[in-house]
C-alpha atoms as a PDB file:
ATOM      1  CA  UNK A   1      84.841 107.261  91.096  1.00  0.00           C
ATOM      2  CA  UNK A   2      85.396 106.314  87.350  1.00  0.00           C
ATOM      3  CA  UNK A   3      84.075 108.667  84.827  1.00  0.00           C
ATOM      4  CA  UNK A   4      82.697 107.421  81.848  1.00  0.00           C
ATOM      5  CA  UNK A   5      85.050 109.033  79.995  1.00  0.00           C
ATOM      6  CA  UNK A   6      87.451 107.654  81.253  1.00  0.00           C
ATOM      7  CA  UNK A   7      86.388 103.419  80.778  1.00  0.00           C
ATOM      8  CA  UNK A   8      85.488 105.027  77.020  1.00  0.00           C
ATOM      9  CA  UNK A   9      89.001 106.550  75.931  1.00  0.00           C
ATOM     10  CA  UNK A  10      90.809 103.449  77.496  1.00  0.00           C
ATOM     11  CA  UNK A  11      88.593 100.919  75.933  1.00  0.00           C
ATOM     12  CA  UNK A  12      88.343 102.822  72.698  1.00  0.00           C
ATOM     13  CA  UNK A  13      92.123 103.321  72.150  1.00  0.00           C
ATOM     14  CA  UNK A  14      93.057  99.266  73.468  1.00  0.00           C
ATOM     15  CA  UNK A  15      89.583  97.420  71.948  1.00  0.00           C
ATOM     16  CA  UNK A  16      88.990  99.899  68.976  1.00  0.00           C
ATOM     17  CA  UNK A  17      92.575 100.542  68.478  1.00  0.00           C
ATOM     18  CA  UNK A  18      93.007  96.954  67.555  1.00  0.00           C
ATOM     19  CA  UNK A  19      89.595  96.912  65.344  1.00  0.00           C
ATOM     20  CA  UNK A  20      91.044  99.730  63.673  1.00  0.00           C
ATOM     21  CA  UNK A  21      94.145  98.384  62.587  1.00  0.00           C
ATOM     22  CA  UNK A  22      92.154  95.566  60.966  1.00  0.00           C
ATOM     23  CA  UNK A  23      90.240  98.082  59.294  1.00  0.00           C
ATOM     24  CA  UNK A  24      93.060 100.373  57.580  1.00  0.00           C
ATOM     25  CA  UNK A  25      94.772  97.277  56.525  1.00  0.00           C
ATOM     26  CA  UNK A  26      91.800  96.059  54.956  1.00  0.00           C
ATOM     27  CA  UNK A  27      91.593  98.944  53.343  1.00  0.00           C
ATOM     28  CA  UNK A  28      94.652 100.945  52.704  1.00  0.00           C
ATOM     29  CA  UNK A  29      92.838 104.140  50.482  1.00  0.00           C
ATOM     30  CA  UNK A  30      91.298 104.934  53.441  1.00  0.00           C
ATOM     31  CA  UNK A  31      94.132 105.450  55.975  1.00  0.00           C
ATOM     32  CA  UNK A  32      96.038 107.086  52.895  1.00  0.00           C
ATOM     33  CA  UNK A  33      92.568 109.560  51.598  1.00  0.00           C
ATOM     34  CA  UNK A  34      90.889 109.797  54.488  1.00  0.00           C
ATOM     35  CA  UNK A  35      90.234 113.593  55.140  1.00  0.00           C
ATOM     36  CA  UNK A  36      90.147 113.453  58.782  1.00  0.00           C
ATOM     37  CA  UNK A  37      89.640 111.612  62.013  1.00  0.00           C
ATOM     38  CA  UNK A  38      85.570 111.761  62.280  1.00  0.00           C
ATOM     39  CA  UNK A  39      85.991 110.095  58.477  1.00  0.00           C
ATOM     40  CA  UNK A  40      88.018 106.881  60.089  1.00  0.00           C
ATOM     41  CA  UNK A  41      85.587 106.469  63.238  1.00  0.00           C
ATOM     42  CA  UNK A  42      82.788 106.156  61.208  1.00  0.00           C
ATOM     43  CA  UNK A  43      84.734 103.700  59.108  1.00  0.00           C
ATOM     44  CA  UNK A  44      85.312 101.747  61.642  1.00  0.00           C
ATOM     45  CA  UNK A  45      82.224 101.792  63.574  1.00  0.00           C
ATOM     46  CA  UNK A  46      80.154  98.798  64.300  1.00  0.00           C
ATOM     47  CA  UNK A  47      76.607  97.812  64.511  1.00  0.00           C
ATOM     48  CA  UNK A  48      75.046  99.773  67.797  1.00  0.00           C
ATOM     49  CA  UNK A  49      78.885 100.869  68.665  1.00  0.00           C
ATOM     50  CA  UNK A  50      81.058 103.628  68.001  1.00  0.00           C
ATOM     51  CA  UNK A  51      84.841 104.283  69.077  1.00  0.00           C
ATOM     52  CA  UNK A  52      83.796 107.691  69.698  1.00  0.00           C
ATOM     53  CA  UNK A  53      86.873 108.368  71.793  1.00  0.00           C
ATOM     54  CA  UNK A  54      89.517 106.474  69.239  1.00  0.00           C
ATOM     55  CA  UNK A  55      92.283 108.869  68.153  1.00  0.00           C
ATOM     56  CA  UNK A  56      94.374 109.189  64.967  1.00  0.00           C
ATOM     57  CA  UNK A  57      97.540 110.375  63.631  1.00  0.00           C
ATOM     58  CA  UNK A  58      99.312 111.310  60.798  1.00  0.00           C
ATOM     59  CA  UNK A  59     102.060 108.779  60.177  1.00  0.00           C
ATOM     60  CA  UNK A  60     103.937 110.057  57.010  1.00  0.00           C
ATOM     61  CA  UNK A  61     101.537 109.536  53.808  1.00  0.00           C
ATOM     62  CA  UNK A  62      98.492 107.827  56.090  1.00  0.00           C
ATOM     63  CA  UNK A  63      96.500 107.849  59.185  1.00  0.00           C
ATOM     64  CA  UNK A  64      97.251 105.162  61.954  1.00  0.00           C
ATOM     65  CA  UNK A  65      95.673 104.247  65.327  1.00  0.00           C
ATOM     66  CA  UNK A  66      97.295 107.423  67.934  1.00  0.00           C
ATOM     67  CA  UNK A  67      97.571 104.094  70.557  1.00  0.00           C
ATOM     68  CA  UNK A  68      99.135 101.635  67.856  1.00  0.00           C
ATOM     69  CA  UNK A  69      97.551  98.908  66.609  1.00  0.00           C
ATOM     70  CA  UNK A  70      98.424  95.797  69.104  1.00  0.00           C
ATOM     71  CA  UNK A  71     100.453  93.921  66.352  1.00  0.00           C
ATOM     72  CA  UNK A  72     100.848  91.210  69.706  1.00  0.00           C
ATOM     73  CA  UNK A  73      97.129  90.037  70.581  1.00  0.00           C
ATOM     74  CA  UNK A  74      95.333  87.780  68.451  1.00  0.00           C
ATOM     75  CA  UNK A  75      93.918  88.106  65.243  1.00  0.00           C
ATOM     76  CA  UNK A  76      90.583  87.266  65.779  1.00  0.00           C
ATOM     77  CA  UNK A  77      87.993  89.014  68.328  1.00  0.00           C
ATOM     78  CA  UNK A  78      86.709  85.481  69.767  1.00  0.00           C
ATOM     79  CA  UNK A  79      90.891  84.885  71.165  1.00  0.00           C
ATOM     80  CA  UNK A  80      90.730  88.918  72.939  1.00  0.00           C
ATOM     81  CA  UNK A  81      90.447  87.961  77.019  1.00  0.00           C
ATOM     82  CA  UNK A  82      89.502  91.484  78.973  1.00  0.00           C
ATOM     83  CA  UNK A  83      89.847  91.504  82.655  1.00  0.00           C
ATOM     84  CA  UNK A  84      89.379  94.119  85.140  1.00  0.00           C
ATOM     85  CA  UNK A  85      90.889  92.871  88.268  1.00  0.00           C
ATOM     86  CA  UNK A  86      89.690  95.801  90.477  1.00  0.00           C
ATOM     87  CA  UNK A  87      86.108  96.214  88.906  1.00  0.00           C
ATOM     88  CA  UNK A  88      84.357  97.568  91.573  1.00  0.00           C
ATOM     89  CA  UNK A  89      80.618  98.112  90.457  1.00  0.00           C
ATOM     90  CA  UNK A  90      81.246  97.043  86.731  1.00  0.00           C
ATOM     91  CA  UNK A  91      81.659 100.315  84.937  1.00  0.00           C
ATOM     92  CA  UNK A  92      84.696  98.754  82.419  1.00  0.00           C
ATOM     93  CA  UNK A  93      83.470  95.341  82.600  1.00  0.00           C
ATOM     94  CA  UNK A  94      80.061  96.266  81.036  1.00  0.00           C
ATOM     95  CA  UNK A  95      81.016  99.121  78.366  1.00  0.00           C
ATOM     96  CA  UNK A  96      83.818  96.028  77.519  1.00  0.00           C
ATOM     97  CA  UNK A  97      80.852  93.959  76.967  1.00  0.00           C
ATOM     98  CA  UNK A  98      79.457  95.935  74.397  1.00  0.00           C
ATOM     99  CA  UNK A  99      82.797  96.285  72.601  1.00  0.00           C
ATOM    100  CA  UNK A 100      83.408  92.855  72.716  1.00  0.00           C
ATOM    101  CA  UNK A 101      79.945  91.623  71.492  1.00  0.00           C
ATOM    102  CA  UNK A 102      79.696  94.187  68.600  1.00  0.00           C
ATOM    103  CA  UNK A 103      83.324  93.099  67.707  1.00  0.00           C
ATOM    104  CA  UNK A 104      82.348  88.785  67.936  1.00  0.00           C
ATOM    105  CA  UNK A 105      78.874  90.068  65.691  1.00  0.00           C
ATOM    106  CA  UNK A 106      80.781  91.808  63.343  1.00  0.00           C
ATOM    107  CA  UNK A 107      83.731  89.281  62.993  1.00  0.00           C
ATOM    108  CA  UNK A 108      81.375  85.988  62.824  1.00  0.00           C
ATOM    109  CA  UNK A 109      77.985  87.621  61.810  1.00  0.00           C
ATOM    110  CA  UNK A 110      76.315  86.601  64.949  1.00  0.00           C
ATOM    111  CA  UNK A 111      72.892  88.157  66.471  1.00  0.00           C
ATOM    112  CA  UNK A 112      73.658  90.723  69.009  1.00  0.00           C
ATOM    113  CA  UNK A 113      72.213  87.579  71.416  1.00  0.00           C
ATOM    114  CA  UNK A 114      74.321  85.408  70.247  1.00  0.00           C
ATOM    115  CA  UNK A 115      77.344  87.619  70.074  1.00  0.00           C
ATOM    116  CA  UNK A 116      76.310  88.805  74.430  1.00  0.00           C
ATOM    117  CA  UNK A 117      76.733  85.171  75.017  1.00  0.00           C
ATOM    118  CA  UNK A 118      80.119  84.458  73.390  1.00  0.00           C
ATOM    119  CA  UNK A 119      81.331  87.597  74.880  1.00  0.00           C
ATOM    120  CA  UNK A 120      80.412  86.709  78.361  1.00  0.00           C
ATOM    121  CA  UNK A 121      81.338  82.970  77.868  1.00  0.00           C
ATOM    122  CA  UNK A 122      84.454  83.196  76.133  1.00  0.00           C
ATOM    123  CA  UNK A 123      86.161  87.351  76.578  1.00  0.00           C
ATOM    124  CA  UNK A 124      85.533  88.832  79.883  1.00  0.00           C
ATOM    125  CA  UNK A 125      86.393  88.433  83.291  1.00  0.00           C
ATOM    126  CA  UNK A 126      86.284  90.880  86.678  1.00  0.00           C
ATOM    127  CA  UNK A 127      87.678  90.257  90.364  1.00  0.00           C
ATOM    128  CA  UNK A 128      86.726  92.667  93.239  1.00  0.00           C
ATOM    129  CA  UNK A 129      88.061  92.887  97.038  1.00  0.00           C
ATOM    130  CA  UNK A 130      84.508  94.445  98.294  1.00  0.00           C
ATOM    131  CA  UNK A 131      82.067  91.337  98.007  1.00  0.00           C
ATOM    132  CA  UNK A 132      78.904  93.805  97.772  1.00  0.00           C
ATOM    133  CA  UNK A 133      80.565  95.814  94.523  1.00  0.00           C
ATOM    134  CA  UNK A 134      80.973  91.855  93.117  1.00  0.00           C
ATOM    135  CA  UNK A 135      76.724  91.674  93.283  1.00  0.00           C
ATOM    136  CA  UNK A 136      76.489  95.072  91.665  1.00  0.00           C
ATOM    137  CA  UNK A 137      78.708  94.549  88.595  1.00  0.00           C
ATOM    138  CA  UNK A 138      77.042  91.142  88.318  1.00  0.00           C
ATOM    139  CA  UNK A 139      73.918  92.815  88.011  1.00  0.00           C
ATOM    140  CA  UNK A 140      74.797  95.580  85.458  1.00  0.00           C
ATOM    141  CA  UNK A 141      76.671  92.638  83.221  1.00  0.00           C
ATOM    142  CA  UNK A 142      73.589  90.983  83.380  1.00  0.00           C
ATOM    143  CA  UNK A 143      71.249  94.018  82.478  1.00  0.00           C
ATOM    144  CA  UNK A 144      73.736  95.358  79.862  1.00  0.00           C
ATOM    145  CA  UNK A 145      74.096  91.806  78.050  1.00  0.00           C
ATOM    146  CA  UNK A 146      69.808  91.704  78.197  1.00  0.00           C
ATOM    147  CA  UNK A 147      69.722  95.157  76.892  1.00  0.00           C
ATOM    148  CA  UNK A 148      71.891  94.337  73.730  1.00  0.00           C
ATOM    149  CA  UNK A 149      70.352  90.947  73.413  1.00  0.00           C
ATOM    150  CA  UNK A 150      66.874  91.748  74.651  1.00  0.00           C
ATOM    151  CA  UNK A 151      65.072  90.132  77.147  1.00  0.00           C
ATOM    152  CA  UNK A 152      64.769  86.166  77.813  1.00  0.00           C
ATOM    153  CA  UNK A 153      68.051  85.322  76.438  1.00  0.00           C
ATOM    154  CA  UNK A 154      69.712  82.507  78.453  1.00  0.00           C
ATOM    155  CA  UNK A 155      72.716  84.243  79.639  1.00  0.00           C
ATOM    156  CA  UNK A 156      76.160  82.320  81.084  1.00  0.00           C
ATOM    157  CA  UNK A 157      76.981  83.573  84.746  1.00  0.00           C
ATOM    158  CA  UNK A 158      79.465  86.166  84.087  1.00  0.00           C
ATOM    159  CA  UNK A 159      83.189  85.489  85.858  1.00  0.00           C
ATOM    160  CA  UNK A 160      83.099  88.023  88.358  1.00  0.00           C
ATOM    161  CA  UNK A 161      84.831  86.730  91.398  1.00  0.00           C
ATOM    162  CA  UNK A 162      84.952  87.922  94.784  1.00  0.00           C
ATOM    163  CA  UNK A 163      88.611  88.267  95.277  1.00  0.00           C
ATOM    164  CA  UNK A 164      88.579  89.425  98.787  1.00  0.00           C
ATOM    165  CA  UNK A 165      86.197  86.735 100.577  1.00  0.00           C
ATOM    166  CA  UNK A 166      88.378  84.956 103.522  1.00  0.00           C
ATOM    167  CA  UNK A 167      87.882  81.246 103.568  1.00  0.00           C
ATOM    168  CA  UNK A 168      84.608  80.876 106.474  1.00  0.00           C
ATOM    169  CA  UNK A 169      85.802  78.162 108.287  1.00  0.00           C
ATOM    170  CA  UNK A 170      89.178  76.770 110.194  1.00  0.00           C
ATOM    171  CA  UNK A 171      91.304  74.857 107.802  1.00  0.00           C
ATOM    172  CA  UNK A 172      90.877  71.601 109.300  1.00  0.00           C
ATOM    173  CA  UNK A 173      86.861  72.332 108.547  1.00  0.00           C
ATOM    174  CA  UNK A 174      87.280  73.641 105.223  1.00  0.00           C
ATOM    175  CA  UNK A 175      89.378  71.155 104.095  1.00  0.00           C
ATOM    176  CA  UNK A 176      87.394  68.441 105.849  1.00  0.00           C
ATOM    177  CA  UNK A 177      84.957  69.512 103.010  1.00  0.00           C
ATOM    178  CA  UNK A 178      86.186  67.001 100.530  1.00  0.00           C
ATOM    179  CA  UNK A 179      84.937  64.322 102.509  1.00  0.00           C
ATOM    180  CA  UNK A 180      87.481  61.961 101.686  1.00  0.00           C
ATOM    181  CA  UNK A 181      88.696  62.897  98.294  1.00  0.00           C
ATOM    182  CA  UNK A 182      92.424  63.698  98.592  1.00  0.00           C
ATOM    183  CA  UNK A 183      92.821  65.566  95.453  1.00  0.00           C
ATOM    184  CA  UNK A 184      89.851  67.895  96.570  1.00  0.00           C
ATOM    185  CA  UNK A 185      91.508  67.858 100.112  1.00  0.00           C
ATOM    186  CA  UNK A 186      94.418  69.331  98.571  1.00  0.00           C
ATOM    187  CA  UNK A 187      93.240  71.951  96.554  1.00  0.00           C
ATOM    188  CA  UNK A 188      90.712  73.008  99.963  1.00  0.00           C
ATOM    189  CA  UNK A 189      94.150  73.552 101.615  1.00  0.00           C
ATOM    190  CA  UNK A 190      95.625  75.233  98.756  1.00  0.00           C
ATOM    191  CA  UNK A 191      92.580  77.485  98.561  1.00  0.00           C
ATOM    192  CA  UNK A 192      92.938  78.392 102.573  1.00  0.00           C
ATOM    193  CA  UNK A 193      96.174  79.186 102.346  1.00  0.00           C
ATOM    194  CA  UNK A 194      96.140  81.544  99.187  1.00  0.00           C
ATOM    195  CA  UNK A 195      92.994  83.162 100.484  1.00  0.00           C
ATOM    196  CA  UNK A 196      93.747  83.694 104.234  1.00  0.00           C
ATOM    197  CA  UNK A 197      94.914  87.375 103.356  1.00  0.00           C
ATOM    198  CA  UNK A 198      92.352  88.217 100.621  1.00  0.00           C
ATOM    199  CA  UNK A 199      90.475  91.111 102.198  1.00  0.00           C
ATOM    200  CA  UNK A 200      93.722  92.604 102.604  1.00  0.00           C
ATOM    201  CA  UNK A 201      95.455  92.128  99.845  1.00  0.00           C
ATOM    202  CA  UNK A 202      92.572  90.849  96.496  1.00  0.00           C
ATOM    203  CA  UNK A 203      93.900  90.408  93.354  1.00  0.00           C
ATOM    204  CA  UNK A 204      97.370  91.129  94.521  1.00  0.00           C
ATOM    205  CA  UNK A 205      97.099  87.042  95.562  1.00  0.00           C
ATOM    206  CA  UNK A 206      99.351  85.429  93.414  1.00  0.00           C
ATOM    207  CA  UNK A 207      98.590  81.846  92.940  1.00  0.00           C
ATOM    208  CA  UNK A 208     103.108  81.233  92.510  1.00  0.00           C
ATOM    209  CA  UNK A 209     102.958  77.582  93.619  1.00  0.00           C
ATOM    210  CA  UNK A 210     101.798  73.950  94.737  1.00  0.00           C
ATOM    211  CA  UNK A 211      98.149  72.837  93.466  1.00  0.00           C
ATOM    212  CA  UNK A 212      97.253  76.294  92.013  1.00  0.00           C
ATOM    213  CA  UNK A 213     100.189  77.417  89.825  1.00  0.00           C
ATOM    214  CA  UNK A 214      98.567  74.904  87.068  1.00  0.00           C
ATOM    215  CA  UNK A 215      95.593  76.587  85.302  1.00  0.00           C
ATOM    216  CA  UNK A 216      94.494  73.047  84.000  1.00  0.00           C
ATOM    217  CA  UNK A 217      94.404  71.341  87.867  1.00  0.00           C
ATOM    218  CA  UNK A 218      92.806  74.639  89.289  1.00  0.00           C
ATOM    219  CA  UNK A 219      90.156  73.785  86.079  1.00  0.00           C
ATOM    220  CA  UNK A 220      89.714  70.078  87.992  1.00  0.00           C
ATOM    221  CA  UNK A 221      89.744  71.164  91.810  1.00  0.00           C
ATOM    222  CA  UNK A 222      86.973  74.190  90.472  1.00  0.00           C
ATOM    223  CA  UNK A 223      84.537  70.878  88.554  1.00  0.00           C
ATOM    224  CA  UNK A 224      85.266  69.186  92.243  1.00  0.00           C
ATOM    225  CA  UNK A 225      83.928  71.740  94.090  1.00  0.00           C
ATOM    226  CA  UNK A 226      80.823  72.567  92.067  1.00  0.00           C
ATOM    227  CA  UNK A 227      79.780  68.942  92.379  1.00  0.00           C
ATOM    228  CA  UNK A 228      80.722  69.353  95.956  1.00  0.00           C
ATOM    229  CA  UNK A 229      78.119  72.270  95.897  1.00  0.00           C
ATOM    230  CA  UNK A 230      75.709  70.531  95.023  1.00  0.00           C
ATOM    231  CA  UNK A 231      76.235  67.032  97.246  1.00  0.00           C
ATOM    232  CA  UNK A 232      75.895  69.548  99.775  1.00  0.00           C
ATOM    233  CA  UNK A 233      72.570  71.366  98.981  1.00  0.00           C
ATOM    234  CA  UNK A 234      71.068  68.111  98.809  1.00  0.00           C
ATOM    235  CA  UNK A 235      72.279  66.196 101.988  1.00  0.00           C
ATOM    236  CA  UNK A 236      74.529  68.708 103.936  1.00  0.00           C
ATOM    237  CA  UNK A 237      72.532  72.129 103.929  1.00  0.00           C
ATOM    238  CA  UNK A 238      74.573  73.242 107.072  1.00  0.00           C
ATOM    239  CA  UNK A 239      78.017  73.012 105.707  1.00  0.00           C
ATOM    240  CA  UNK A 240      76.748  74.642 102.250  1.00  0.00           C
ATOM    241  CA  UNK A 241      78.144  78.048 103.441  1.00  0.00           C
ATOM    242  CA  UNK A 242      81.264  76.666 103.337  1.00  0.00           C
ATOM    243  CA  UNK A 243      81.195  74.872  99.601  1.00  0.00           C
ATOM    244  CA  UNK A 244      80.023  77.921  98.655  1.00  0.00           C
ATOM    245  CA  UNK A 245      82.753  80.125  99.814  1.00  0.00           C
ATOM    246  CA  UNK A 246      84.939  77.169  98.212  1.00  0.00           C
ATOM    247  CA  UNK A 247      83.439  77.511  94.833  1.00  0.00           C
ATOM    248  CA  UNK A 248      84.081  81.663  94.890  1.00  0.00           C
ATOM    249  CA  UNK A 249      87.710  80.884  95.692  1.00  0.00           C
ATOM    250  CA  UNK A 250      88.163  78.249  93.173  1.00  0.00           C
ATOM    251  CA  UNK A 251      85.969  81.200  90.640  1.00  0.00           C
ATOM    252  CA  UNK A 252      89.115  83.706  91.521  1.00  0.00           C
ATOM    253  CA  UNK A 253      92.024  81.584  91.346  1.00  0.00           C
ATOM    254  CA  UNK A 254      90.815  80.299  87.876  1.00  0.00           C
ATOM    255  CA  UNK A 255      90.788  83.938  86.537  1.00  0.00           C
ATOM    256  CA  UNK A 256      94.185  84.977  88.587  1.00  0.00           C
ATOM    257  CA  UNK A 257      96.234  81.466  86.971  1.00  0.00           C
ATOM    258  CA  UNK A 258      95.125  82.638  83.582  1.00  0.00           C
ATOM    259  CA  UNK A 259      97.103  85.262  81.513  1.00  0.00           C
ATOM    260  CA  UNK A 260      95.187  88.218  79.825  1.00  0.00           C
ATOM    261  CA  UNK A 261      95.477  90.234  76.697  1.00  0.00           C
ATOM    262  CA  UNK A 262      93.753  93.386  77.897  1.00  0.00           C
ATOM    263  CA  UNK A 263      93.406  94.399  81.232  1.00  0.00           C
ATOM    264  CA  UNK A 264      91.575  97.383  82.060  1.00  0.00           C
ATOM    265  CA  UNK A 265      91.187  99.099  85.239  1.00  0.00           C
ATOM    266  CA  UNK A 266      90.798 102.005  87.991  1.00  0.00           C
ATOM    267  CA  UNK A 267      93.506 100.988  90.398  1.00  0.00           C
ATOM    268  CA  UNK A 268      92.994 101.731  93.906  1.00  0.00           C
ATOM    269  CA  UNK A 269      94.918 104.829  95.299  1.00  0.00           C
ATOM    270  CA  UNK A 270      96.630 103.859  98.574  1.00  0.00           C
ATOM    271  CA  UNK A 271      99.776 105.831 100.157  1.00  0.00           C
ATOM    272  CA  UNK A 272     102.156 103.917 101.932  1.00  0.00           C
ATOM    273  CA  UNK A 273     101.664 105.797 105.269  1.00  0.00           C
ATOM    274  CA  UNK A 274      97.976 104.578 104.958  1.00  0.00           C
ATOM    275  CA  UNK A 275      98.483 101.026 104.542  1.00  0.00           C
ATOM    276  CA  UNK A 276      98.064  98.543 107.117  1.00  0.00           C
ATOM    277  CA  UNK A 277     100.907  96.718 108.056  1.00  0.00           C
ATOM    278  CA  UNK A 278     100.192  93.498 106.558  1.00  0.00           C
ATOM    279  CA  UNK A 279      99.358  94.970 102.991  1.00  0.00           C
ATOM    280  CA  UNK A 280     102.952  97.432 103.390  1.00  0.00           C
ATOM    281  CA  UNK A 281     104.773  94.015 104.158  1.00  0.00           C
ATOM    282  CA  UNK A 282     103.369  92.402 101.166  1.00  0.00           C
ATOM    283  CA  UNK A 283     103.638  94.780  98.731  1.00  0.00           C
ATOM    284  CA  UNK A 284     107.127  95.428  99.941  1.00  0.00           C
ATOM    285  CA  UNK A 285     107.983  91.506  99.501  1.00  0.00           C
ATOM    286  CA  UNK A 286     106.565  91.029  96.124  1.00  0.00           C
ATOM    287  CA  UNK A 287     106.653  94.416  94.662  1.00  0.00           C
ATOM    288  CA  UNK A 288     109.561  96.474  96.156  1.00  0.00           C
ATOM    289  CA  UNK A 289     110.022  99.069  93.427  1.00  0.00           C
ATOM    290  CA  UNK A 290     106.316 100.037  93.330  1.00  0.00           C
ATOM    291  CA  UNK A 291     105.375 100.129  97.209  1.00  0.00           C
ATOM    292  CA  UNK A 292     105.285 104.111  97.297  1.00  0.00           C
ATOM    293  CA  UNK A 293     101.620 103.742  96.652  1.00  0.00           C
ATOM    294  CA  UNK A 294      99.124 100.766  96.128  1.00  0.00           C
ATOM    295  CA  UNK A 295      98.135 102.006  92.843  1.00  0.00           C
ATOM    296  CA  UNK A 296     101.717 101.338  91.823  1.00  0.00           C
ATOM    297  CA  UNK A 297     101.786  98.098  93.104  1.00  0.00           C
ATOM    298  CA  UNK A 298      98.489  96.997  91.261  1.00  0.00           C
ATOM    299  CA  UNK A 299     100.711  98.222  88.267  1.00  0.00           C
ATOM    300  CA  UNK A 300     103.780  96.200  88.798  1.00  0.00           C
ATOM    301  CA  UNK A 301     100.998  92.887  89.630  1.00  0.00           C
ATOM    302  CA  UNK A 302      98.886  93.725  86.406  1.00  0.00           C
ATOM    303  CA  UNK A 303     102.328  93.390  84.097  1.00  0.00           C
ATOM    304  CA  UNK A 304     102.422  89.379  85.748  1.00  0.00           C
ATOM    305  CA  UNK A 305      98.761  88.591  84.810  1.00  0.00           C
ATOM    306  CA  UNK A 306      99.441  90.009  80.899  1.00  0.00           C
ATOM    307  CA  UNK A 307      99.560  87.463  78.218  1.00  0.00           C
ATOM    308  CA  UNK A 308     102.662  87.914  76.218  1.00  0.00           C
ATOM    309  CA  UNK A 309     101.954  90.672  73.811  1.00  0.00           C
ATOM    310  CA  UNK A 310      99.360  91.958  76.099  1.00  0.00           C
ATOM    311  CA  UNK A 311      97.956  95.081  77.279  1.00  0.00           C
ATOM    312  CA  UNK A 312      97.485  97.325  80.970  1.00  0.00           C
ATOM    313  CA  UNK A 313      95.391 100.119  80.285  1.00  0.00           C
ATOM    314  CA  UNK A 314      94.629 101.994  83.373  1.00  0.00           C
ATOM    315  CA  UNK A 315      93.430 104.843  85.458  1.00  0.00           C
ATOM    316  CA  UNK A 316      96.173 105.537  87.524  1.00  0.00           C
ATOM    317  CA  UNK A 317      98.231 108.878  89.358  1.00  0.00           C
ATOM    318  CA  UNK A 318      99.752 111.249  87.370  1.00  0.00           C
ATOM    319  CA  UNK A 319     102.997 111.015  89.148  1.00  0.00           C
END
């Protein structure tokens, strides 16, 4: 289970770090005069959010960010990307929400509706093995985004993917799918074949070759299927399971091609003795040094999905 505390003080000293930073620089008298750490979170507190967890030091003559200030990720709140890649029922994804939308109103003085929508369009992303977590965090994205933008807003669907859905059909049948288009045919087969092991092994998938190593042609194959989605609704109801599933692959291998600036997390603890013998294989093949323990391993696959410059913050052992 992941205590709020816990999301708090690692979004707080990544998120709030960073907006920090900004802050002291901005104004230098303050890191320099400030009397002491409740002073500089209430400086740099934002409309409806505080950093209540951010911590300070002493550096010489003035205060600094305890967690640095992130002199890697962009300058600007709208360029931040946040994923969780183990989100379970979306306890970072949605307190990231709120950070992210106070920091897009504060940066480009947008109403807290507007600043929910450019947050979930533009900053935020979550993957899940457990397909029934993947409905829950949907839901609390969706009733955290209405709560800061109140009701009726016109929400984008917020990219959380089910990471761990097998594909539903043989390959000759899934692929048979793109009813005639090669292209499409070619990405179905990709998508198979990267997904056969997903409820084993989620968002330690790695998308390292043929049609889906390209972010910009998994972009195209993901437009192909949604049109095949809806081709299907209309004149093929009985092979819309399988579109569907399609479209949810396509969803997680668009977030796992992409690199991230912040990724925040409660990695899942897993012993070797208690792995199954397909996941121990894996994670020894791809991830040698870290196959003591799953949570390791999540480590070691986090540090390939960072942006350069970027940032793992996670729950993790102690050892």
């Amino acid at each position: 289970f992941t205590e709020p505390y816990m999301v708090r003080f690692l979004l707080h000293n990544t998120l709030g770090a960073w907006w920090a930073g900004k802050v002291l620089s901005a104004r230098p008298e303050l890191a320099r005069d400030a009397a002491n750490e409740e002073v500089l979170r209430a400086a740099c507190a934002l409309p409806g959010y505080a950093w209540d967890f951010l911590r300070f030091v002493r550096d010489g003559e003035v205060w600094r960010p305890a967690a640095g200030v992130f002199p890697g990720w962009p300058v600007t709140a709208a360029a931040l990307t946040v994923l969780d890649p183990c989100c379970g029922s979306g306890h970072f994804l949605t307190e990231a929400l709120a950070a992210l939308a106070a920091l897009r109103g504060a940066e480009e003085a947008l109403s807290p509706a507007e600043a929910v929508v450019a947050a979930l369009r533009d900053n935020l992303a979550g993957l899940e093995i457990d397909g029934r977590c993947v409905q829950i965090a949907t839901f609390s994205l969706t009733l955290t985004a209405w709560r800061i933008s109140g009701p009726g807003v016109m929400l984008p669907t917020p990219q959380v993917a089910w990471v761990g859905a097998p594909p539903p059909l043989p390959k000759v049948e899934f692929a048979g799918l793109a009813n005639g288009d090669a292209e499409l045919r070619r990405g179905l087969e990709a998508l198979y074949d990267l997904f056969a092991q997903a409820p084993t092994l989620g968002s330690l998938i790695e998308p390292i070759g043929g049609d889906l190593i390209d972010p910009t042609r998994v972009a195209r194959i993901e437009d192909s299927i949604i049109d095949l989605v809806q081709r299907m609704r209309d004149a093929e109801p009985g092979r819309t399971e399988g579109a569907l599933a399609a479209r949810g692959m396509a969803d997680a291998a668009a977030i796992l091609s992409l690199r991230w600036v912040l990724q925040t997390t409660n990695v899942p603890f897993l012993g070797r003795g208690r792995q199954d013998d397909a996941l121990m294989k894996y994670i020894a093949a791809r991830f040698d040094i870290a196959k003591p323990d799953l949570a390791t391993a999540m480590l070691a696959r986090l540090r390939s999905l960072a942006a350069p410059g970027g940032t793992v913050a996670a729950v993790s052992p102690q050892n």
